[in-house]
N, C-alpha and C. Protein backbone atom coordinates (compact mmCIF):
# COMPACT_ATOMS: atom_id res chain seq x y z
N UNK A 1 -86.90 86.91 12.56
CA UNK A 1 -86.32 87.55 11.38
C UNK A 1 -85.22 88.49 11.88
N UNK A 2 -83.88 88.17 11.21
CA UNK A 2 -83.27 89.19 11.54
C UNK A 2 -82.97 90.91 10.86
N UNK A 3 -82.42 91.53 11.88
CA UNK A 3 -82.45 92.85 10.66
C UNK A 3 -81.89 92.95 9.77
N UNK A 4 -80.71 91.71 9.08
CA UNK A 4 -80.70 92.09 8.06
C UNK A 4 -81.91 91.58 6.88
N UNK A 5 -82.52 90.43 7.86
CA UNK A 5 -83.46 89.99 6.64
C UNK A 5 -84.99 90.97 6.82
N UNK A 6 -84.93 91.54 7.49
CA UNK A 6 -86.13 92.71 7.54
C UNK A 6 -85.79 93.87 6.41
N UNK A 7 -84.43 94.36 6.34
CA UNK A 7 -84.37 95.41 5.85
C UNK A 7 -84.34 94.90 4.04
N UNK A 8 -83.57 93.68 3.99
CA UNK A 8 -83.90 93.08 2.72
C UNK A 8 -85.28 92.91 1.78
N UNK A 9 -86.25 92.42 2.98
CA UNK A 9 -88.14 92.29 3.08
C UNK A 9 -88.00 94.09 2.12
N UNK A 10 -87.56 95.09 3.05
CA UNK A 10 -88.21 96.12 3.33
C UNK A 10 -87.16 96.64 1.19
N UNK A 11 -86.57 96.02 1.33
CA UNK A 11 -85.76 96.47 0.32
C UNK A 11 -86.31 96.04 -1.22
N UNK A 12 -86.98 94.62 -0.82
CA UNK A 12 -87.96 94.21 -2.10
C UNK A 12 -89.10 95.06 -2.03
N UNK A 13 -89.97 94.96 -1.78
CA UNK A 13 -91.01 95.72 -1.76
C UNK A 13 -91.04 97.33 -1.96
N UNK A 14 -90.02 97.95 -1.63
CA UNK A 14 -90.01 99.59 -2.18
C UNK A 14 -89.38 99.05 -3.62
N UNK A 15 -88.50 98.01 -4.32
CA UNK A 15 -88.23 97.42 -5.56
C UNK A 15 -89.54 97.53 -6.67
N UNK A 16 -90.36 96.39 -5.81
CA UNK A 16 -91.64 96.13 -6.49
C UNK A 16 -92.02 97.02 -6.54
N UNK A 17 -92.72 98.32 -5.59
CA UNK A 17 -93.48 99.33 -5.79
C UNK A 17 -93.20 99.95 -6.51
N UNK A 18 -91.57 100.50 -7.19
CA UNK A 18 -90.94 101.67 -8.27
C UNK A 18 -90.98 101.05 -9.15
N UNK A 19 -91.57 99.29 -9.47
CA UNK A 19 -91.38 98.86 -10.29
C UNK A 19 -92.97 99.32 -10.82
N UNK A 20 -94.02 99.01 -9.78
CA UNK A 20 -95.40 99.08 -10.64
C UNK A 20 -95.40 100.43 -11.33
N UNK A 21 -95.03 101.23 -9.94
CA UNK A 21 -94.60 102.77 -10.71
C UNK A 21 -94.69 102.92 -11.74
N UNK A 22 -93.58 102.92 -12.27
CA UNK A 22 -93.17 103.14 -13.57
C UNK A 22 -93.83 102.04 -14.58
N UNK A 23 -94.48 101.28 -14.53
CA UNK A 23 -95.44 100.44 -15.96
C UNK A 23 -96.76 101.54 -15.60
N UNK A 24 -97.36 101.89 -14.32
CA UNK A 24 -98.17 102.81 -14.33
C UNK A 24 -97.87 104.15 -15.34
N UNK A 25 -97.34 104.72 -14.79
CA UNK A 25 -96.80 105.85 -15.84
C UNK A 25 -96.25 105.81 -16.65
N UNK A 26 -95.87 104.52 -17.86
CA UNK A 26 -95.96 103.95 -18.76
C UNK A 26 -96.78 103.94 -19.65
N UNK A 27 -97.90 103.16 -18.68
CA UNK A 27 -99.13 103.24 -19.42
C UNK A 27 -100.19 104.35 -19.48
N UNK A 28 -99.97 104.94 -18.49
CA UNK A 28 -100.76 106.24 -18.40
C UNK A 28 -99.96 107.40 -19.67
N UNK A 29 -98.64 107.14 -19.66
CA UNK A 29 -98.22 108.50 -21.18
C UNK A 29 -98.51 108.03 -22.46
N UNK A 30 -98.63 106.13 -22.64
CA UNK A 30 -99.78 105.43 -23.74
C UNK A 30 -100.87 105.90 -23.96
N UNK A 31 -101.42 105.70 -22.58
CA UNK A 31 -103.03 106.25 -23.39
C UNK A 31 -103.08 107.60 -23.49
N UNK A 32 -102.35 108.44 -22.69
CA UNK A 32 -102.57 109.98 -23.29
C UNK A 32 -102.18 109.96 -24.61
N UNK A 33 -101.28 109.60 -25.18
CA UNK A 33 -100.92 109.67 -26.38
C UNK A 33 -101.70 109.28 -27.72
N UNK A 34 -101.95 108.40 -27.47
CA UNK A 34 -103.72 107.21 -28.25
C UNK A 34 -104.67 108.22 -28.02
N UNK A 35 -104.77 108.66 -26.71
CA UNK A 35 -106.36 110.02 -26.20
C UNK A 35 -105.96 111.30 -27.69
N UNK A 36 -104.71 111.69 -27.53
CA UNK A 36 -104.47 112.95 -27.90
C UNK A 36 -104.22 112.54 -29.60
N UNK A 37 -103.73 111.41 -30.04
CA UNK A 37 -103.71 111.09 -31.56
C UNK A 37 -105.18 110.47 -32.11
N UNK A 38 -105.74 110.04 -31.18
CA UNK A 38 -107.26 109.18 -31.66
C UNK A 38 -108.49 110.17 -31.80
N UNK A 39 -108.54 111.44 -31.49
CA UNK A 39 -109.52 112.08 -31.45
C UNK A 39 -109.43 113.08 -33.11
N UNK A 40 -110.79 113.29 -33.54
CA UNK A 40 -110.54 114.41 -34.47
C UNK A 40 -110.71 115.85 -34.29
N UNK A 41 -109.66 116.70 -35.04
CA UNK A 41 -110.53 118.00 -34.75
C UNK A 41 -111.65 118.34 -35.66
N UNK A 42 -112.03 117.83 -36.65
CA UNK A 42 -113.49 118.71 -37.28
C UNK A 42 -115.17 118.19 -36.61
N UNK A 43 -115.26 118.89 -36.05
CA UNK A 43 -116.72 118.56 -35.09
C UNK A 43 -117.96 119.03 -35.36
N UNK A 44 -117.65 119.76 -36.81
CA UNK A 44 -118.96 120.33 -37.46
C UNK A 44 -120.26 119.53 -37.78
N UNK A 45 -121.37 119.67 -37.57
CA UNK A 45 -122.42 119.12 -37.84
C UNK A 45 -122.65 119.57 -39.61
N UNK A 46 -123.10 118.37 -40.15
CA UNK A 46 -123.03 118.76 -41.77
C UNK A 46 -124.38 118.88 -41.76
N UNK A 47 -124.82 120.13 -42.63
CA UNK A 47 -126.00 120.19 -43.23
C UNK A 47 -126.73 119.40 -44.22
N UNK A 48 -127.84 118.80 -43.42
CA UNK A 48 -128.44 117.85 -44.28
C UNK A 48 -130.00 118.14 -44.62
N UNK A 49 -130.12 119.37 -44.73
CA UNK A 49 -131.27 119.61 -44.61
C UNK A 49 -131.74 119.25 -45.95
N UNK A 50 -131.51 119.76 -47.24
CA UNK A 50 -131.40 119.32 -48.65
C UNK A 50 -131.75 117.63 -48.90
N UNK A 51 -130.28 117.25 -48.47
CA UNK A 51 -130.41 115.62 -48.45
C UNK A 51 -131.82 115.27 -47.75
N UNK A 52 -132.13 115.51 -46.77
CA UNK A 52 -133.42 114.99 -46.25
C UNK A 52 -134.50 115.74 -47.30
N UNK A 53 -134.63 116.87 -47.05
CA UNK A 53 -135.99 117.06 -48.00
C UNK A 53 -136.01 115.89 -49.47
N UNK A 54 -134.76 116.01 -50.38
CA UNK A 54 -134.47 115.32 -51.33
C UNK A 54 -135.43 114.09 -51.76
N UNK A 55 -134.90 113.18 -49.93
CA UNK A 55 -135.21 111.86 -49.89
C UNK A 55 -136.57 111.94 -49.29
N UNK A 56 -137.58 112.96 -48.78
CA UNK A 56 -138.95 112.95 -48.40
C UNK A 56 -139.66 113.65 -49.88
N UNK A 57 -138.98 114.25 -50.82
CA UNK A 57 -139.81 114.26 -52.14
C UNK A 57 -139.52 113.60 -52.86
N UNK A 58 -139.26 112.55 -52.70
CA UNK A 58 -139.16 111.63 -53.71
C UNK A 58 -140.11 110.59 -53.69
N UNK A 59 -140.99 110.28 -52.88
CA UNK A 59 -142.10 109.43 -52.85
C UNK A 59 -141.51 107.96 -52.41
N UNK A 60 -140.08 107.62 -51.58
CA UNK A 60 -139.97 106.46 -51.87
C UNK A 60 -140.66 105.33 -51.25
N UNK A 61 -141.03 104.19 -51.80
CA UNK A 61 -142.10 102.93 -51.13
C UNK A 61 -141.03 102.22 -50.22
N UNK A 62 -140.93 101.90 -49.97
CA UNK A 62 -140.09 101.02 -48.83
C UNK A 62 -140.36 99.43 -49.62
N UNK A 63 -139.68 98.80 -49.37
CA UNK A 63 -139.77 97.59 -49.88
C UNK A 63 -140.62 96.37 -48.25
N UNK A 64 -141.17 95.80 -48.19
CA UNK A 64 -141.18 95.15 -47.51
C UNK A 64 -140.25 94.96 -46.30
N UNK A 65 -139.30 93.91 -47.18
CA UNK A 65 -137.89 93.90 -46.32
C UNK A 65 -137.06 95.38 -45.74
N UNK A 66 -137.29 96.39 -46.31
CA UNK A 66 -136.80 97.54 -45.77
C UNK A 66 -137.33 97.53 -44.50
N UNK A 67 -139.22 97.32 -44.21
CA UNK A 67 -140.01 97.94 -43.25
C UNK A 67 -139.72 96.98 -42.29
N UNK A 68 -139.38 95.62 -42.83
CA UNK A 68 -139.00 94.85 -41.61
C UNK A 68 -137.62 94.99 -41.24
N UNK A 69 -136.76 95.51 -41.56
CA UNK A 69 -135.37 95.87 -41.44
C UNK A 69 -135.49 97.10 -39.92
N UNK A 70 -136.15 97.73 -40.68
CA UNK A 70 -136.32 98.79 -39.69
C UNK A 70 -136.82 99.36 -38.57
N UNK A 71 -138.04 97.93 -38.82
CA UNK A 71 -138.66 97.40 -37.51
C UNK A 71 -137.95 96.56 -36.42
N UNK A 72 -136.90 96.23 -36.95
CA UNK A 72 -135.72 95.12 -36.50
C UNK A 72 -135.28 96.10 -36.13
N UNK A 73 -134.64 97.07 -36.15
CA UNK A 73 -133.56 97.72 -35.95
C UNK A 73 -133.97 99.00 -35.30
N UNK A 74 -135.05 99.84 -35.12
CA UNK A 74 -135.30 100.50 -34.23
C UNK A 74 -136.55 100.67 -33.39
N UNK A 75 -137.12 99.82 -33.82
CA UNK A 75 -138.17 99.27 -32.42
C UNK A 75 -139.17 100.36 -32.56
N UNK A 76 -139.69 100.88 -33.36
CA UNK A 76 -140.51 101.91 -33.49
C UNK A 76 -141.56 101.79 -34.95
N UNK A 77 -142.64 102.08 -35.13
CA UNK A 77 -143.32 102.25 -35.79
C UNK A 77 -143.11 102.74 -36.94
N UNK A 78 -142.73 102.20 -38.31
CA UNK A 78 -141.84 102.46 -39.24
C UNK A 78 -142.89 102.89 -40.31
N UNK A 79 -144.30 102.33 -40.49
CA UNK A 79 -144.91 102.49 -42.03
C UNK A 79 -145.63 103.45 -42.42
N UNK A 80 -145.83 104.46 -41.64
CA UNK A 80 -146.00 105.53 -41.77
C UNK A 80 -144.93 106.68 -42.38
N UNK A 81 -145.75 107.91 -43.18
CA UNK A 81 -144.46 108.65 -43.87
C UNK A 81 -144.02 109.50 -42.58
């Protein structure tokens, strides 16, 4: 190889590298941007204390299909109040 075709070698490759570069930090000021627009600020926990009592005085029966719904869906012992 001669030097000029070494320094050519040497001339692609610092090319390619400023090339990944910059799609890197491309994509990295993307997702900050998506990070910093996708998030919410209200983080309050809502009081549900009401709503729950509400729905435990109300006597409700579960339907069958409810108890198997829920047996489906969280793997825990459902027929009890």
């Amino acid at each position: 190889m001669t030097p000029t075709e070494k320094e050519y070698q040497i001339h692609l490759a610092k090319r390619n590298q400023q090339s990944q570069n910059a799609k890197s930090r491309n994509a990295e000021i993307i997702n900050n941007k998506v990070m910093r627009n996708g998030t919410t600020t209200d983080n309050r926990i809502p009081n549900m204390r009401n709503a729950y009592s509400s729905v435990r005085n109300n006597d409700h029966q579960p339907t069958p299909e409810e108890i198997d719904f829920l047996r489906f869906t969280s793997g825990s012992f459902v027929d009890c109040k």
